[in-house]
Each structure stands twice: as structure tokens, then as C-alpha cells.
N, C-alpha and C. Protein backbone atom coordinates (compact mmCIF):
# COMPACT_ATOMS: atom_id res chain seq x y z
N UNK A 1 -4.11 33.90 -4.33
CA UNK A 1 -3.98 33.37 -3.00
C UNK A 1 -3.41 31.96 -3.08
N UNK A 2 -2.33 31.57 -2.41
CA UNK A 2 -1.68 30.62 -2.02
C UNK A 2 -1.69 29.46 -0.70
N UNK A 3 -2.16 28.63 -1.10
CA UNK A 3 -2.35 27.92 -0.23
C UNK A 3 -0.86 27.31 0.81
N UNK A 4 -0.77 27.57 1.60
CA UNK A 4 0.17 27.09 2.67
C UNK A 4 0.04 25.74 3.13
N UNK A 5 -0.04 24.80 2.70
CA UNK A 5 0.06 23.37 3.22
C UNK A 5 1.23 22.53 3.59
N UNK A 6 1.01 22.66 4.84
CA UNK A 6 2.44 21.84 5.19
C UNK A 6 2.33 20.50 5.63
N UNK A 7 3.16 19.51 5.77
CA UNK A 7 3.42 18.07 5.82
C UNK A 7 2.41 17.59 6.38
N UNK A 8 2.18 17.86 7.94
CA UNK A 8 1.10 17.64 8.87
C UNK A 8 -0.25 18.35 8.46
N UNK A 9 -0.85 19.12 7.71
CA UNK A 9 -1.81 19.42 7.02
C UNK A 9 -2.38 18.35 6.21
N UNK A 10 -1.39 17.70 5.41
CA UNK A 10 -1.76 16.94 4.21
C UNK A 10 -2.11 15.47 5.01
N UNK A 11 -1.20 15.13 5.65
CA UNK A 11 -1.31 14.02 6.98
C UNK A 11 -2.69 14.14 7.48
N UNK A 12 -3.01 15.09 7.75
CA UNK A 12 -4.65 14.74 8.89
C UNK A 12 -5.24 14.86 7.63
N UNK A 13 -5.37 15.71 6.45
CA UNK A 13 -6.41 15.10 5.75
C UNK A 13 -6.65 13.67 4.86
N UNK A 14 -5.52 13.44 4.75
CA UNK A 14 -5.06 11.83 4.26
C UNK A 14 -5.42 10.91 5.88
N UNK A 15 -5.51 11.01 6.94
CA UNK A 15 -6.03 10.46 7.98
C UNK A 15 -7.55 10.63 7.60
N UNK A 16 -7.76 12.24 7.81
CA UNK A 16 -9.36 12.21 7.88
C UNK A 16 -9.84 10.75 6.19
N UNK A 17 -9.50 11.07 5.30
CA UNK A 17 -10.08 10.61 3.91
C UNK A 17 -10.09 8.94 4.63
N UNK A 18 -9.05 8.80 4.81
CA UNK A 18 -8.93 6.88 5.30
C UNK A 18 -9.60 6.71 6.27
N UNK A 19 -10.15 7.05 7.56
CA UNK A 19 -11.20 7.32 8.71
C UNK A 19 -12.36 7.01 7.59
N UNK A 20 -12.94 8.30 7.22
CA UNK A 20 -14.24 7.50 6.40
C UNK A 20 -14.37 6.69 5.85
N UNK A 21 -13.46 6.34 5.14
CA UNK A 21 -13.19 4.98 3.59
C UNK A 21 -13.51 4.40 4.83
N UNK A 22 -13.13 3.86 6.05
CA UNK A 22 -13.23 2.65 6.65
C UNK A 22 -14.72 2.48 7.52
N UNK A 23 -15.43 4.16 7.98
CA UNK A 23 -16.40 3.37 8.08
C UNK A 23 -17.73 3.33 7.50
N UNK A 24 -17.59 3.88 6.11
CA UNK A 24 -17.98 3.55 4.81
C UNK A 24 -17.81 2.11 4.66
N UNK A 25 -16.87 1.55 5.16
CA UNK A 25 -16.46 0.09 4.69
C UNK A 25 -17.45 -0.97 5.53
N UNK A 26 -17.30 -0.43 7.07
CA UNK A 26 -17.92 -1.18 8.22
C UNK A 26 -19.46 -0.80 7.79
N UNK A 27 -20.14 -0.06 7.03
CA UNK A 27 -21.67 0.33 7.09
C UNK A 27 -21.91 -0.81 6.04
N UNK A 28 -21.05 -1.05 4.59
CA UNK A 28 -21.27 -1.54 3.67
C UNK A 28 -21.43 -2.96 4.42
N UNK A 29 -20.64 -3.42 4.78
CA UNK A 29 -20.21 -4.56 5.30
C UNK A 29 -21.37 -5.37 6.27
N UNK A 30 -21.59 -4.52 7.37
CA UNK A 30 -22.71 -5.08 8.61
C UNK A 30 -24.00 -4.74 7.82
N UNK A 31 -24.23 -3.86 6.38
CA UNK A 31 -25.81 -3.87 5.85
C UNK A 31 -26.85 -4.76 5.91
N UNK A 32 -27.22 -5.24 6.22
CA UNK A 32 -29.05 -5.72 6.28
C UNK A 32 -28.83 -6.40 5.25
N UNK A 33 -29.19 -5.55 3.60
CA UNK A 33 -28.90 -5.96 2.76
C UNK A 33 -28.06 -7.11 1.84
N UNK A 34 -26.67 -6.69 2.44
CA UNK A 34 -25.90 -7.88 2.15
C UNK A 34 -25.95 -9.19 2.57
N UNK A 35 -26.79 -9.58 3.67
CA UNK A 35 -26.62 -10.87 4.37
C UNK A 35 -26.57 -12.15 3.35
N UNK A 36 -27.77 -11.79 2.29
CA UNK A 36 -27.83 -13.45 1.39
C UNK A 36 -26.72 -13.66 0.36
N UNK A 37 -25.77 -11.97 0.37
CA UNK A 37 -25.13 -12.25 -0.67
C UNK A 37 -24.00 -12.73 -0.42
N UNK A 38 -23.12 -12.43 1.40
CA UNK A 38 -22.45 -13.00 2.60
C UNK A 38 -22.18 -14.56 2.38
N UNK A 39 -24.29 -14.86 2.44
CA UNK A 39 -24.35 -15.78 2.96
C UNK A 39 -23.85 -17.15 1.84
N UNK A 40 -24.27 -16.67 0.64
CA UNK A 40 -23.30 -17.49 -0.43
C UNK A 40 -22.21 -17.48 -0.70
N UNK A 41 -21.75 -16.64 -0.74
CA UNK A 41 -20.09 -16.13 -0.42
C UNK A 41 -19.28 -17.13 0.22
N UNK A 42 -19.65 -17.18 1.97
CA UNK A 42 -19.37 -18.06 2.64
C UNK A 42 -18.92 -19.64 2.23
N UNK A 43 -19.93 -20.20 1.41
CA UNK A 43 -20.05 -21.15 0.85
C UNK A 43 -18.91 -21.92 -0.02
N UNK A 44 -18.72 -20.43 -0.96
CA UNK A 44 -17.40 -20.47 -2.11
C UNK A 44 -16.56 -21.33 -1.72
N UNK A 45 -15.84 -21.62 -0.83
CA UNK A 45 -14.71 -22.32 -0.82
C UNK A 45 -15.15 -24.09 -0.72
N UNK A 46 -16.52 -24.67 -0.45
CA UNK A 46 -16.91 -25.77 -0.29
C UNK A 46 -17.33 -25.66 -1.72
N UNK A 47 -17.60 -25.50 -3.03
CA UNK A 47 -18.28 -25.43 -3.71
C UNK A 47 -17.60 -26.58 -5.01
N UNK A 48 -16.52 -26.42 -4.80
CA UNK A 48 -15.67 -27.84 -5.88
C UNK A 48 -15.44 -29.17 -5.48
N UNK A 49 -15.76 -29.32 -3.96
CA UNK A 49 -15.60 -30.47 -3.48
C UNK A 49 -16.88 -31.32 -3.53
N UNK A 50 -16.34 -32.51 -4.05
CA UNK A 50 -17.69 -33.77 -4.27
C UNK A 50 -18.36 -33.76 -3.43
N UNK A 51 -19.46 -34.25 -3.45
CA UNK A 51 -20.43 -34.16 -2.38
C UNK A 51 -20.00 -35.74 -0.97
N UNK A 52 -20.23 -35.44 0.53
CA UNK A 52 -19.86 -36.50 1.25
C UNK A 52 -20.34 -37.57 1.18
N UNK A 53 -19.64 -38.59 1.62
CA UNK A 53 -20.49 -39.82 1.62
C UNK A 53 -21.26 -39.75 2.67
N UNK A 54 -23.00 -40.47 2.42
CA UNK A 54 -23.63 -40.22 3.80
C UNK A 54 -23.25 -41.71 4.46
N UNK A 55 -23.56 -42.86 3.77
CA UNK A 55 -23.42 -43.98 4.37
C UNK A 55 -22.09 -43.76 5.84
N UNK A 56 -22.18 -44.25 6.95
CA UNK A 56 -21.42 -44.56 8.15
C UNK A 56 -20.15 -45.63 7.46
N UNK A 57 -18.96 -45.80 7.90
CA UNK A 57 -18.42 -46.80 7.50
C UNK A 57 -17.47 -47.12 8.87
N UNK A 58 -17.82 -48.83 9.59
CA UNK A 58 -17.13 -49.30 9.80
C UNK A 58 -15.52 -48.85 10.23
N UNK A 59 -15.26 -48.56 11.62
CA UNK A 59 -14.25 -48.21 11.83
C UNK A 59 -12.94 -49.31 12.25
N UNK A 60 -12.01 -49.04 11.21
CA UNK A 60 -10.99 -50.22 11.65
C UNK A 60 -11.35 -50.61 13.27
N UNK A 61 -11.17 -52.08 13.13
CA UNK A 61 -10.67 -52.83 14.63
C UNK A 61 -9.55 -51.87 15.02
N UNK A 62 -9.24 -51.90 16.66
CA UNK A 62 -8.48 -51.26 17.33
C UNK A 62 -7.84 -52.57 17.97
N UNK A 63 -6.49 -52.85 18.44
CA UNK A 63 -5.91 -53.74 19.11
C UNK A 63 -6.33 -53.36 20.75
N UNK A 64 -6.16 -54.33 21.15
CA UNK A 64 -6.40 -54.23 22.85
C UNK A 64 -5.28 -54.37 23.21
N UNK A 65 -3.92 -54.76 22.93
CA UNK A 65 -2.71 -55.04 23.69
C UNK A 65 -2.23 -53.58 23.90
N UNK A 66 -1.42 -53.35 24.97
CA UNK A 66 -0.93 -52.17 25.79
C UNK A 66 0.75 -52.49 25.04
């Protein structure tokens, strides 16, 4: 027995397969679970930069002339 698969056959199941992958993706993603690991994640990109200065500093004088 020979399977008959034509163009649009292979199409909806290559649709259907990518449909799940994605909300396989959205379940992984919004999990409960993941939040603390998110939540460091987030962080990553602040993580090489020195820490701020807290001290306030003195903002240049501003001129008053128009």
C-alpha cells in the first residue's frame, strides 16, 4: 500500500507540527515554574556594569540669560 501524499497534505501537517511546537512553547514559557529562573534572566544584561553611584551630585549652574 502506497501512500498518496500530495503537496497540500504535507503542508497541513507541517502547519499542524508548527501549531503545537508553538503552544508547547507558550505553556513552557507562561509556567509557574519558570518565574525565578525569568526572573534572573531578566537581570543578565545589567550584570557587567559597575555598580551606581549612590551619593546625589550637584547639578551644573544653569545660566539665566534668554
Amino acid at each position: 500500500m502506497v501512500l498518496d501524499m500530495s503537496t497540500g497534505m504535507i503542508r497541513g501537517l507541517g502547519t499542524v507540527v508548527v501549531f503545537i511546537a508553538f503552544i508547547g512553547l507558550i505553556l513552557w514559557v507562561y509556567s509557574s515554574k519558570r518565574g525565578p529562573e525569568f526572573a534572573q534572566a531578566r537581570l543578565l544584561p545589567f550584570a557587567d556594569e559597575p555598580p551606581a553611584d549612590i551619593t546625589p551630585q550637584d547639578p551644573a549652574p544653569r545660566s539665566t540669560r534668554s
